[in-house]
PDB file of N, CA and C in Angstrom:
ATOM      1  N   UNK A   1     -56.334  54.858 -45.881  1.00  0.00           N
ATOM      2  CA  UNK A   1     -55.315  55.373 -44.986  1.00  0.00           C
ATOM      3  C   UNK A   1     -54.804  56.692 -45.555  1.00  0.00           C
ATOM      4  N   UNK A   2     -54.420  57.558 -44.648  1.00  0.00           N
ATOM      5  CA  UNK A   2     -53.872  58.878 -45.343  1.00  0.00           C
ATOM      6  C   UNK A   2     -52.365  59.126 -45.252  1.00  0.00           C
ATOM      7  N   UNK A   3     -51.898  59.736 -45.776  1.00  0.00           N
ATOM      8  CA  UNK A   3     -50.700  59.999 -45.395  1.00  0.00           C
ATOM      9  C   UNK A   3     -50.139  61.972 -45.116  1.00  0.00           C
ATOM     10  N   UNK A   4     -49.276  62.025 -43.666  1.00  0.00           N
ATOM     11  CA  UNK A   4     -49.371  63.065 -43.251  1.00  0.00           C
ATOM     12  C   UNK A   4     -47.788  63.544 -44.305  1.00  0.00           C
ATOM     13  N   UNK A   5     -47.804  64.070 -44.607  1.00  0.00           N
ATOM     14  CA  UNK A   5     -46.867  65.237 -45.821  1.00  0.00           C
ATOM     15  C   UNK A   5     -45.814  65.963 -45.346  1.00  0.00           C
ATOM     16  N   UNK A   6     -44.937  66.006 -45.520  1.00  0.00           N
ATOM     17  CA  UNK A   6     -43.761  66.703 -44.855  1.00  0.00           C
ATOM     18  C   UNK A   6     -44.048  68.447 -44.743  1.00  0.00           C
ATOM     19  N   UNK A   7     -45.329  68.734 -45.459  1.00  0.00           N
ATOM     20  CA  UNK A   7     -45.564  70.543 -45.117  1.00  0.00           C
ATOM     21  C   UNK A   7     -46.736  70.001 -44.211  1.00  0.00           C
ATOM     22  N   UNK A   8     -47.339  69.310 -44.124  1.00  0.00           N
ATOM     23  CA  UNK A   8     -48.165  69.283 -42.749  1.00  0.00           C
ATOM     24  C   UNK A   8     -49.785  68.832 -43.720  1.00  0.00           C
ATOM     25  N   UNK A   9     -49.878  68.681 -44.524  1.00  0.00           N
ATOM     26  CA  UNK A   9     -50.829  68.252 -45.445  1.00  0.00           C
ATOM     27  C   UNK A   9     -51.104  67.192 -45.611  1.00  0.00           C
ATOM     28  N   UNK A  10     -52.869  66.484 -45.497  1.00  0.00           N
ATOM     29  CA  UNK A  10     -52.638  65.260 -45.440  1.00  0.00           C
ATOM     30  C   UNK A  10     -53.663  64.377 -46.586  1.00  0.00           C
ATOM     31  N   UNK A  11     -52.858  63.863 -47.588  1.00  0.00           N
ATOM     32  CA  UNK A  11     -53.655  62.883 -48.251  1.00  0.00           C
ATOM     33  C   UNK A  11     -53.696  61.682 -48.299  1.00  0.00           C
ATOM     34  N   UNK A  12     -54.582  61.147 -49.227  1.00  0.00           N
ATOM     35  CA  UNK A  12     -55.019  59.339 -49.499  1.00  0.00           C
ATOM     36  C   UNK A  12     -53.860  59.090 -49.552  1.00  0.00           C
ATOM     37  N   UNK A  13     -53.567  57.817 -49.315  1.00  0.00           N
ATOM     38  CA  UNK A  13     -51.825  57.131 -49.345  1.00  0.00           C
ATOM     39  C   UNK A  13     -52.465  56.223 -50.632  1.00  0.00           C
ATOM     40  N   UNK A  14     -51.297  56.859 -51.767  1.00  0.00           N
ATOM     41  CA  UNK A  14     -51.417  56.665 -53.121  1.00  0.00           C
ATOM     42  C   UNK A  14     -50.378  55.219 -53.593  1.00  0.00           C
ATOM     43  N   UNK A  15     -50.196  54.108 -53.736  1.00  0.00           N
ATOM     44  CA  UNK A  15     -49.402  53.159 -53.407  1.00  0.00           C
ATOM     45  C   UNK A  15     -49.016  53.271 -54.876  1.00  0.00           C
ATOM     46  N   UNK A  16     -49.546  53.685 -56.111  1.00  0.00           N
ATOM     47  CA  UNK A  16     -48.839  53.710 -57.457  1.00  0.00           C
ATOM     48  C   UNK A  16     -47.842  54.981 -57.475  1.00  0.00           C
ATOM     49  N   UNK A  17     -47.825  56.028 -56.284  1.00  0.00           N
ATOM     50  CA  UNK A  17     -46.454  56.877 -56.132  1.00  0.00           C
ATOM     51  C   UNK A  17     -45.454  56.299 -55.520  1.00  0.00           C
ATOM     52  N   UNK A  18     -45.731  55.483 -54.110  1.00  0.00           N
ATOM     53  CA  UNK A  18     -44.760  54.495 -53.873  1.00  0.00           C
ATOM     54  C   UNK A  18     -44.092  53.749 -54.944  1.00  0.00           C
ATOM     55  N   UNK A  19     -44.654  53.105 -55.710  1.00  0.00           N
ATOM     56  CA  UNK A  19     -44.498  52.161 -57.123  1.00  0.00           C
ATOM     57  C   UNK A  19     -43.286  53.120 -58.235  1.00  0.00           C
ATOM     58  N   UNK A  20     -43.964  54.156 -58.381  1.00  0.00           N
ATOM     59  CA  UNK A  20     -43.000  54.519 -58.984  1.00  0.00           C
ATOM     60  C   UNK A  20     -41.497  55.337 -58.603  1.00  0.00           C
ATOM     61  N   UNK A  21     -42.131  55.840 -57.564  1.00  0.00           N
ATOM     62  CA  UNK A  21     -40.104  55.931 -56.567  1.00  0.00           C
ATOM     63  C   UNK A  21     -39.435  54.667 -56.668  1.00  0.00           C
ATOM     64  N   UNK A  22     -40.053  53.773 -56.210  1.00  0.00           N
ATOM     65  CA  UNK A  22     -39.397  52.628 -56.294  1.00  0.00           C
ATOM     66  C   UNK A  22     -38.593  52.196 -57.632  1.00  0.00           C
ATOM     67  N   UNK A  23     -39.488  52.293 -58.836  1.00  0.00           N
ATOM     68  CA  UNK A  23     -39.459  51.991 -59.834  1.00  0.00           C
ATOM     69  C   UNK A  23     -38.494  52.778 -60.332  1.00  0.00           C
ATOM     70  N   UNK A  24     -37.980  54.367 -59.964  1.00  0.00           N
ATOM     71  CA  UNK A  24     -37.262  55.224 -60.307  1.00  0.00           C
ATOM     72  C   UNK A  24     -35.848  54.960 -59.581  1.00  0.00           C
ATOM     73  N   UNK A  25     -35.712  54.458 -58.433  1.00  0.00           N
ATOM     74  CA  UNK A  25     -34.792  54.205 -57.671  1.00  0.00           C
ATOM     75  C   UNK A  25     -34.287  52.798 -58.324  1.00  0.00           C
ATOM     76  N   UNK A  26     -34.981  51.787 -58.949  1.00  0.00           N
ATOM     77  CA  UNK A  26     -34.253  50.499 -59.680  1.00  0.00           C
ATOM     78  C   UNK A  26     -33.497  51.292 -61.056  1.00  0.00           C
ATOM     79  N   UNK A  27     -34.014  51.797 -61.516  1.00  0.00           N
ATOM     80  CA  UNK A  27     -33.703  52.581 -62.623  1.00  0.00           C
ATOM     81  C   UNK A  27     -32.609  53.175 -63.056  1.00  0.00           C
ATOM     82  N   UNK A  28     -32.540  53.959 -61.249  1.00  0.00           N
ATOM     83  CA  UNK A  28     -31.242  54.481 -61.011  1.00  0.00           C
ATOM     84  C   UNK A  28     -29.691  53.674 -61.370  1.00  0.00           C
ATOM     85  N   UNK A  29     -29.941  52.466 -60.633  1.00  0.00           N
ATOM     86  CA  UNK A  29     -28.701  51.736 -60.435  1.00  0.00           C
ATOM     87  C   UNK A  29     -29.061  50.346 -61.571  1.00  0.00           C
ATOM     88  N   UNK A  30     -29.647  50.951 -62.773  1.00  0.00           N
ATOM     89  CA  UNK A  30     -29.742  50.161 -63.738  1.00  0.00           C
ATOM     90  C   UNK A  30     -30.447  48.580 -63.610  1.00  0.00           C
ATOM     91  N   UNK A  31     -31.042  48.596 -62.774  1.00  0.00           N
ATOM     92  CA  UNK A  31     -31.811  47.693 -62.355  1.00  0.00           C
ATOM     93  C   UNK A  31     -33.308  47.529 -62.575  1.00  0.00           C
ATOM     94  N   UNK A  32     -33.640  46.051 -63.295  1.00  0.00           N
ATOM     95  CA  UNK A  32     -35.095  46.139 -64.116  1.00  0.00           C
ATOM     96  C   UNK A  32     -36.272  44.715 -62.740  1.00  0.00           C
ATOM     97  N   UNK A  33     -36.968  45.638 -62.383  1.00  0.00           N
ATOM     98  CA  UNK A  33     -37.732  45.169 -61.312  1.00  0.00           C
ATOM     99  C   UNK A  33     -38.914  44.486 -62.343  1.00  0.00           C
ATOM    100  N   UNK A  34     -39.502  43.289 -62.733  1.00  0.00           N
ATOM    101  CA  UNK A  34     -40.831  43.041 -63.149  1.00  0.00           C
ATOM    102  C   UNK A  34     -42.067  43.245 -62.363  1.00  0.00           C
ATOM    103  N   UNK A  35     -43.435  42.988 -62.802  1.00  0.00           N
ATOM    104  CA  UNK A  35     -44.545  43.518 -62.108  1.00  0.00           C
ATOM    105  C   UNK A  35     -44.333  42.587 -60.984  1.00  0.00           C
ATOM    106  N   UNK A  36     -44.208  41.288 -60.925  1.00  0.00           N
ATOM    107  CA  UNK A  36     -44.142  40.337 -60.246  1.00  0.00           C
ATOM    108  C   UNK A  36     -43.124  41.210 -58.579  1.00  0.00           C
ATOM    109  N   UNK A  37     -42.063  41.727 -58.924  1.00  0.00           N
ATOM    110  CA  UNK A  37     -41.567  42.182 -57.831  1.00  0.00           C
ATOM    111  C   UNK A  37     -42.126  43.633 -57.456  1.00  0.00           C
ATOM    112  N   UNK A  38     -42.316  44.189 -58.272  1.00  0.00           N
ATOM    113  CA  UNK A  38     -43.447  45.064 -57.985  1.00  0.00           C
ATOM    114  C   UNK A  38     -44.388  45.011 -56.684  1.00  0.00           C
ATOM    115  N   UNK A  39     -45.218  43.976 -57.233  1.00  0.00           N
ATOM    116  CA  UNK A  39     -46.565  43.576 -56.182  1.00  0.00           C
ATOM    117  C   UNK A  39     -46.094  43.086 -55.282  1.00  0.00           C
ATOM    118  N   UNK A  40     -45.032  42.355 -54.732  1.00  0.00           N
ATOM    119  CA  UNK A  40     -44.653  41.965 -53.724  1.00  0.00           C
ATOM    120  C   UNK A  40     -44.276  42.937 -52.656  1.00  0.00           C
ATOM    121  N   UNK A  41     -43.512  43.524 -53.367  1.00  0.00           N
ATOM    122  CA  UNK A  41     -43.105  45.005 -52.620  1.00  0.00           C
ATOM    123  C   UNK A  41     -44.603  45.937 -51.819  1.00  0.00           C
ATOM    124  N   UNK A  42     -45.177  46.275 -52.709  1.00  0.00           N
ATOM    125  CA  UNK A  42     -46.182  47.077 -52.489  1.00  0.00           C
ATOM    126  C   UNK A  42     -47.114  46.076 -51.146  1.00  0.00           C
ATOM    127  N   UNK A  43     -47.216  45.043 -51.729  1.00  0.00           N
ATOM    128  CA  UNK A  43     -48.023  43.949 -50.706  1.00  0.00           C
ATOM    129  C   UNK A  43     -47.625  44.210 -49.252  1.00  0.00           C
ATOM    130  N   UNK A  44     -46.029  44.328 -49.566  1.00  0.00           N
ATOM    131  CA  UNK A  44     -45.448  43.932 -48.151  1.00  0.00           C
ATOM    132  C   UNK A  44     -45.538  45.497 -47.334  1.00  0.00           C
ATOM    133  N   UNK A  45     -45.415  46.298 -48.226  1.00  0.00           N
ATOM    134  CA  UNK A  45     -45.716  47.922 -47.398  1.00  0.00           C
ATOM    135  C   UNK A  45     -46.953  48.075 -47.169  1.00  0.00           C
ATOM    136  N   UNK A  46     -48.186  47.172 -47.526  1.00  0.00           N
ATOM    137  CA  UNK A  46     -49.102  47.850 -47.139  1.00  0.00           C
ATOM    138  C   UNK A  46     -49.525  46.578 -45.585  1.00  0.00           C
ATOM    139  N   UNK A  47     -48.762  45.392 -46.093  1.00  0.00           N
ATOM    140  CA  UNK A  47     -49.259  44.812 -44.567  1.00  0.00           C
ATOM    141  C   UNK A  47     -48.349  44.703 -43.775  1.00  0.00           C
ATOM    142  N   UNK A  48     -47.235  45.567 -43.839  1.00  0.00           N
ATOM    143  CA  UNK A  48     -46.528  46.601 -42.218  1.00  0.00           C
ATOM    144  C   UNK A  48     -47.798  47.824 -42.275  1.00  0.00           C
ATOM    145  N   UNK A  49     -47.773  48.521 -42.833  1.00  0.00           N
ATOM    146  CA  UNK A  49     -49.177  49.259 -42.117  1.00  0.00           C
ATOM    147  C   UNK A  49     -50.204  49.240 -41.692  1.00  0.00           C
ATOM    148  N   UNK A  50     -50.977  48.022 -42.522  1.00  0.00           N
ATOM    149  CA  UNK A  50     -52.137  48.227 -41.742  1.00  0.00           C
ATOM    150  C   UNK A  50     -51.900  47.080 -40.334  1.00  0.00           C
ATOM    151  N   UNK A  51     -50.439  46.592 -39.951  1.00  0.00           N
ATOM    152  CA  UNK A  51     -50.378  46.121 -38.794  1.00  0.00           C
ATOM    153  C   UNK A  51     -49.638  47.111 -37.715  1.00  0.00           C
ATOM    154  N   UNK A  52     -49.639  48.025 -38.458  1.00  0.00           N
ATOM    155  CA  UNK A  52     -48.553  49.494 -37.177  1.00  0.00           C
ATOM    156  C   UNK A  52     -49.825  50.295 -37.065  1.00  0.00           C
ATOM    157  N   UNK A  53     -50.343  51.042 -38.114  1.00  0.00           N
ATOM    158  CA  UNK A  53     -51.432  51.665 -38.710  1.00  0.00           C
ATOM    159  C   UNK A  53     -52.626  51.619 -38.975  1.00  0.00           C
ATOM    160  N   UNK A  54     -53.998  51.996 -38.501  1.00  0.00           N
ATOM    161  CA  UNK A  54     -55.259  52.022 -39.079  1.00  0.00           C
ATOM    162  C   UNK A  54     -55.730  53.257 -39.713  1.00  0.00           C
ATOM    163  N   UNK A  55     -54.914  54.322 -39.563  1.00  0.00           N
ATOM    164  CA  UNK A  55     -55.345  54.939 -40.303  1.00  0.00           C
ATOM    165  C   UNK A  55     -54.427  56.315 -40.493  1.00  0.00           C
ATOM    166  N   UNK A  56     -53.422  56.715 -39.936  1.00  0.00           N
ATOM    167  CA  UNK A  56     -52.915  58.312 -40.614  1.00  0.00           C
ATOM    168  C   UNK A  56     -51.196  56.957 -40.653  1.00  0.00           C
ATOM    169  N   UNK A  57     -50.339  57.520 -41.300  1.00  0.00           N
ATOM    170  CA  UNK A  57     -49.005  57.658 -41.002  1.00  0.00           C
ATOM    171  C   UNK A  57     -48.148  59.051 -41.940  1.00  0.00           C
ATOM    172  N   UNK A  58     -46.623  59.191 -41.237  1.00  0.00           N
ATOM    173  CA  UNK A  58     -46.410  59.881 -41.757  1.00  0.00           C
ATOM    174  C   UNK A  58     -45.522  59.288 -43.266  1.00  0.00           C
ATOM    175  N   UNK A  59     -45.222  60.599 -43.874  1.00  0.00           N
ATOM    176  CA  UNK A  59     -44.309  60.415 -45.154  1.00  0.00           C
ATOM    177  C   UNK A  59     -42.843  59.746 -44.474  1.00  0.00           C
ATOM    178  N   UNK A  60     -42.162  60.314 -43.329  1.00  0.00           N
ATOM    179  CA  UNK A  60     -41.131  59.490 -42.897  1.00  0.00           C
ATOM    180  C   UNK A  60     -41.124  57.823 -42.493  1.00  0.00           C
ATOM    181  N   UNK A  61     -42.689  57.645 -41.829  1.00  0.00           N
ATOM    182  CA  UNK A  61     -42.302  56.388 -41.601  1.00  0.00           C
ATOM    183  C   UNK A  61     -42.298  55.315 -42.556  1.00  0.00           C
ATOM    184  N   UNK A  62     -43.392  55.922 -43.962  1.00  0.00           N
ATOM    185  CA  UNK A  62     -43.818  55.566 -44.799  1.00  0.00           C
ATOM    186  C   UNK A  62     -42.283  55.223 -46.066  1.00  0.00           C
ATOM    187  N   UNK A  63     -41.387  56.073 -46.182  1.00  0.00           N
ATOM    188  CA  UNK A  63     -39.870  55.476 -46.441  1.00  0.00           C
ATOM    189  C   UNK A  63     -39.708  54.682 -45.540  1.00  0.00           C
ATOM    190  N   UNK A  64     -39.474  54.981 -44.219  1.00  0.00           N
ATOM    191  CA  UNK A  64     -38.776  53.819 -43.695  1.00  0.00           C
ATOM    192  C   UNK A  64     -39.105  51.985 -43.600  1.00  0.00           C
ATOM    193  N   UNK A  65     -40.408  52.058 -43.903  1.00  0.00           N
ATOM    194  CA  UNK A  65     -41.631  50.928 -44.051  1.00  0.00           C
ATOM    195  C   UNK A  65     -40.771  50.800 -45.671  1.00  0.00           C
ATOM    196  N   UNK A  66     -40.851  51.149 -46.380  1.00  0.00           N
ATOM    197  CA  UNK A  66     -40.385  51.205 -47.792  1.00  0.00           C
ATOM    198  C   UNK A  66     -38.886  50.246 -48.222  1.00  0.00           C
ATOM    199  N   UNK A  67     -38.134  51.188 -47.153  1.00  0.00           N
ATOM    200  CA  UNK A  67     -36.555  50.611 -47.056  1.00  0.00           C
ATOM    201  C   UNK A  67     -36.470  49.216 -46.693  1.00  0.00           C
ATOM    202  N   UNK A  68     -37.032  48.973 -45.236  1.00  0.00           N
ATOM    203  CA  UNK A  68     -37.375  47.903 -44.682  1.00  0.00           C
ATOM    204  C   UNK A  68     -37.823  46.991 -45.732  1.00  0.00           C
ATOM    205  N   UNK A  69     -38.958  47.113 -46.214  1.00  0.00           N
ATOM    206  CA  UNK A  69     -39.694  45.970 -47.265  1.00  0.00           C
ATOM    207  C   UNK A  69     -38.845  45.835 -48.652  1.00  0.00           C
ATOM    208  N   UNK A  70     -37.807  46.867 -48.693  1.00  0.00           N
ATOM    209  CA  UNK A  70     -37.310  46.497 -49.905  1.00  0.00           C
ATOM    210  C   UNK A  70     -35.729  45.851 -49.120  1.00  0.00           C
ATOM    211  N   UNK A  71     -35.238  45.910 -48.603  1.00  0.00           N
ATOM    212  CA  UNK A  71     -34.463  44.878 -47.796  1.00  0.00           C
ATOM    213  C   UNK A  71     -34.976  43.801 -47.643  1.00  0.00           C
ATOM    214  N   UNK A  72     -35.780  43.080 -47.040  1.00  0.00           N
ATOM    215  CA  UNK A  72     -36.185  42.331 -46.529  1.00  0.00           C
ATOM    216  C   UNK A  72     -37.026  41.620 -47.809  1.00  0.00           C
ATOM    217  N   UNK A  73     -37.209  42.022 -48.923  1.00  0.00           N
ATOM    218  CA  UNK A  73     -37.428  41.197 -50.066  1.00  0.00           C
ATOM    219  C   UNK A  73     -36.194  41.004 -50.730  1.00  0.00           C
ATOM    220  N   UNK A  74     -34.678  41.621 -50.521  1.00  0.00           N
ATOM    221  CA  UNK A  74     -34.097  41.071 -51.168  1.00  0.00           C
ATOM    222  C   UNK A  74     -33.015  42.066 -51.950  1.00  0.00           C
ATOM    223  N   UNK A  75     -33.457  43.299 -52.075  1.00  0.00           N
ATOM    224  CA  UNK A  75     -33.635  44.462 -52.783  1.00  0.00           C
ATOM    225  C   UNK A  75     -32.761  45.418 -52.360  1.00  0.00           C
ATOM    226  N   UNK A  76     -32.057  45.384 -51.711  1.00  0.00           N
ATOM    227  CA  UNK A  76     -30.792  46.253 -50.675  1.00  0.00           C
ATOM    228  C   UNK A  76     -30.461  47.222 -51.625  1.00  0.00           C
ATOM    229  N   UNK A  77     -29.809  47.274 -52.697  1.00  0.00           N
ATOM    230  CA  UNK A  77     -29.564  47.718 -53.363  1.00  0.00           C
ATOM    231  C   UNK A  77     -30.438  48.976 -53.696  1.00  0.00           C
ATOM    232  N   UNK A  78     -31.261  48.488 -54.055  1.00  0.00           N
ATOM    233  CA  UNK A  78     -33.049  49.769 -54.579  1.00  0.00           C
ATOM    234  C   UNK A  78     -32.972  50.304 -53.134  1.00  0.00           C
ATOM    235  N   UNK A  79     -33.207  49.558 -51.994  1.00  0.00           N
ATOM    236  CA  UNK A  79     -33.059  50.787 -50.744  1.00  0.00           C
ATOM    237  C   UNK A  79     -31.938  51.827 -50.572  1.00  0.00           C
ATOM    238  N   UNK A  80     -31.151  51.093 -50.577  1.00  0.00           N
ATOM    239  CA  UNK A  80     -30.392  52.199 -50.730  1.00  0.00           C
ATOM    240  C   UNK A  80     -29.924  53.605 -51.868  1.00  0.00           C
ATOM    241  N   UNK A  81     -30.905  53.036 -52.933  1.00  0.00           N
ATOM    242  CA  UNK A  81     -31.236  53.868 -54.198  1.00  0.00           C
ATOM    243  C   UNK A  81     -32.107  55.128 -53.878  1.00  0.00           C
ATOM    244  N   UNK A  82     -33.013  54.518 -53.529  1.00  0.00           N
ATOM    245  CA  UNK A  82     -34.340  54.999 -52.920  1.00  0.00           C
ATOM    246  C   UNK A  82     -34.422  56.074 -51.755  1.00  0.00           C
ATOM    247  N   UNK A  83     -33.464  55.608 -50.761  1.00  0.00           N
ATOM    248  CA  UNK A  83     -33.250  55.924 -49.549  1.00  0.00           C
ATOM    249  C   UNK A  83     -32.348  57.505 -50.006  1.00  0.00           C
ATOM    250  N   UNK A  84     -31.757  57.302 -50.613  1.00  0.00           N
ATOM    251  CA  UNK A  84     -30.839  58.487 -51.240  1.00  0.00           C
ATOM    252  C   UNK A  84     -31.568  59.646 -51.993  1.00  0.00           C
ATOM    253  N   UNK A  85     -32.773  59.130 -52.576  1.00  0.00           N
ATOM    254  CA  UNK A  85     -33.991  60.002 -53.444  1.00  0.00           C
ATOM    255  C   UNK A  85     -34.565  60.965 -52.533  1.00  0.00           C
ATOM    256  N   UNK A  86     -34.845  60.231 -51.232  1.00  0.00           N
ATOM    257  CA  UNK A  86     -35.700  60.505 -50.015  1.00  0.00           C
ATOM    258  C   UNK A  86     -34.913  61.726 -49.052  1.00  0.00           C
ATOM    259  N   UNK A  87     -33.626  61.586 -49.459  1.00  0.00           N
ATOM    260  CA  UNK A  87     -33.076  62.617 -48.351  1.00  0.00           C
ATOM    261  C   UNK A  87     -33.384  64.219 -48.608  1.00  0.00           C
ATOM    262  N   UNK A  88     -33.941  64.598 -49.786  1.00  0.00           N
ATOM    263  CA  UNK A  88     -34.167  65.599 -50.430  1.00  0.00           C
ATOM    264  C   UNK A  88     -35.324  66.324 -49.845  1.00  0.00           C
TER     265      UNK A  88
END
Protein backbone atom coordinates (compact mmCIF):
# COMPACT_ATOMS: atom_id res chain seq x y z
CA UNK A 1 0.00 0.00 0.00
CA UNK A 2 1.37 3.51 -0.53
CA UNK A 3 0.91 6.38 1.16
CA UNK A 4 0.02 9.86 -0.52
CA UNK A 5 2.35 12.71 1.48
CA UNK A 6 1.20 15.95 2.44
CA UNK A 7 3.65 17.65 -0.58
CA UNK A 8 1.92 15.39 -3.00
CA UNK A 9 4.59 12.50 -2.97
CA UNK A 10 3.85 9.09 -2.77
CA UNK A 11 5.50 6.23 -0.86
CA UNK A 12 5.44 2.50 0.57
CA UNK A 13 3.35 2.90 3.82
CA UNK A 14 6.20 2.25 6.28
CA UNK A 15 4.29 0.85 9.57
CA UNK A 16 7.77 1.02 11.78
CA UNK A 17 7.28 5.13 11.21
CA UNK A 18 3.81 4.76 12.41
CA UNK A 19 5.45 2.69 15.42
CA UNK A 20 7.58 5.14 16.26
CA UNK A 21 5.24 8.42 16.35
CA UNK A 22 3.35 6.43 18.34
CA UNK A 23 6.08 5.38 20.43
CA UNK A 24 7.20 9.15 20.62
CA UNK A 25 3.76 10.36 21.49
CA UNK A 26 3.67 7.61 24.74
CA UNK A 27 6.89 9.09 25.61
CA UNK A 28 5.58 12.34 25.57
CA UNK A 29 3.10 11.99 28.41
CA UNK A 30 5.53 9.64 30.15
CA UNK A 31 3.94 6.66 29.21
CA UNK A 32 5.78 3.12 28.58
CA UNK A 33 3.82 1.12 25.77
CA UNK A 34 5.41 -2.74 25.59
CA UNK A 35 5.91 -4.60 22.22
CA UNK A 36 2.83 -6.46 23.11
CA UNK A 37 0.78 -3.06 22.76
CA UNK A 38 2.76 -2.11 20.10
CA UNK A 39 1.57 -4.96 17.72
CA UNK A 40 -1.81 -4.58 18.59
CA UNK A 41 -1.90 -1.13 17.60
CA UNK A 42 -0.15 -1.52 14.36
CA UNK A 43 -2.43 -4.79 13.69
CA UNK A 44 -5.41 -2.77 14.19
CA UNK A 45 -4.22 0.18 11.65
CA UNK A 46 -3.41 -2.01 9.18
CA UNK A 47 -6.85 -4.01 9.24
CA UNK A 48 -8.91 -0.56 9.06
CA UNK A 49 -7.01 -0.24 5.84
CA UNK A 50 -6.84 -2.86 4.08
CA UNK A 51 -10.80 -2.87 4.84
CA UNK A 52 -11.27 1.08 3.62
CA UNK A 53 -8.13 0.64 1.32
CA UNK A 54 -6.46 -1.60 -1.35
CA UNK A 55 -4.13 0.36 -2.22
CA UNK A 56 -3.16 4.41 -2.02
CA UNK A 57 -4.35 6.36 1.24
CA UNK A 58 -3.56 9.58 2.35
CA UNK A 59 -1.12 10.82 5.31
CA UNK A 60 -4.42 12.50 6.83
CA UNK A 61 -6.50 9.61 6.88
CA UNK A 62 -3.68 7.54 7.87
CA UNK A 63 -3.57 9.75 11.52
CA UNK A 64 -6.96 9.62 11.69
CA UNK A 65 -7.02 5.56 11.30
CA UNK A 66 -4.13 6.00 13.97
CA UNK A 67 -6.21 8.12 16.56
CA UNK A 68 -9.14 5.91 16.10
CA UNK A 69 -7.07 2.58 16.76
CA UNK A 70 -5.36 4.11 19.53
CA UNK A 71 -8.74 5.03 21.24
CA UNK A 72 -10.38 2.20 20.64
CA UNK A 73 -7.50 0.02 22.15
CA UNK A 74 -7.67 1.89 25.11
CA UNK A 75 -4.97 4.50 24.59
CA UNK A 76 -6.86 7.99 24.62
CA UNK A 77 -4.34 9.47 26.14
CA UNK A 78 -1.33 8.60 23.31
CA UNK A 79 -4.12 9.94 20.83
CA UNK A 80 -4.35 12.71 21.99
CA UNK A 81 -0.44 12.91 22.36
CA UNK A 82 -0.05 11.96 18.97
CA UNK A 83 -2.83 13.86 17.54
CA UNK A 84 -1.05 17.08 18.84
CA UNK A 85 2.46 15.87 17.02
CA UNK A 86 0.32 15.67 13.81
CA UNK A 87 -0.98 19.19 13.75
CA UNK A 88 2.41 20.43 12.58
Amino acid sequence: MNVIKKDGSIQNLNIEKIQTSIINASNDINFSLNSSDIKDISNEIITVLNKIRKDNTSTYELVGITIKSLIKLGFRDIAKSYFSHNLI
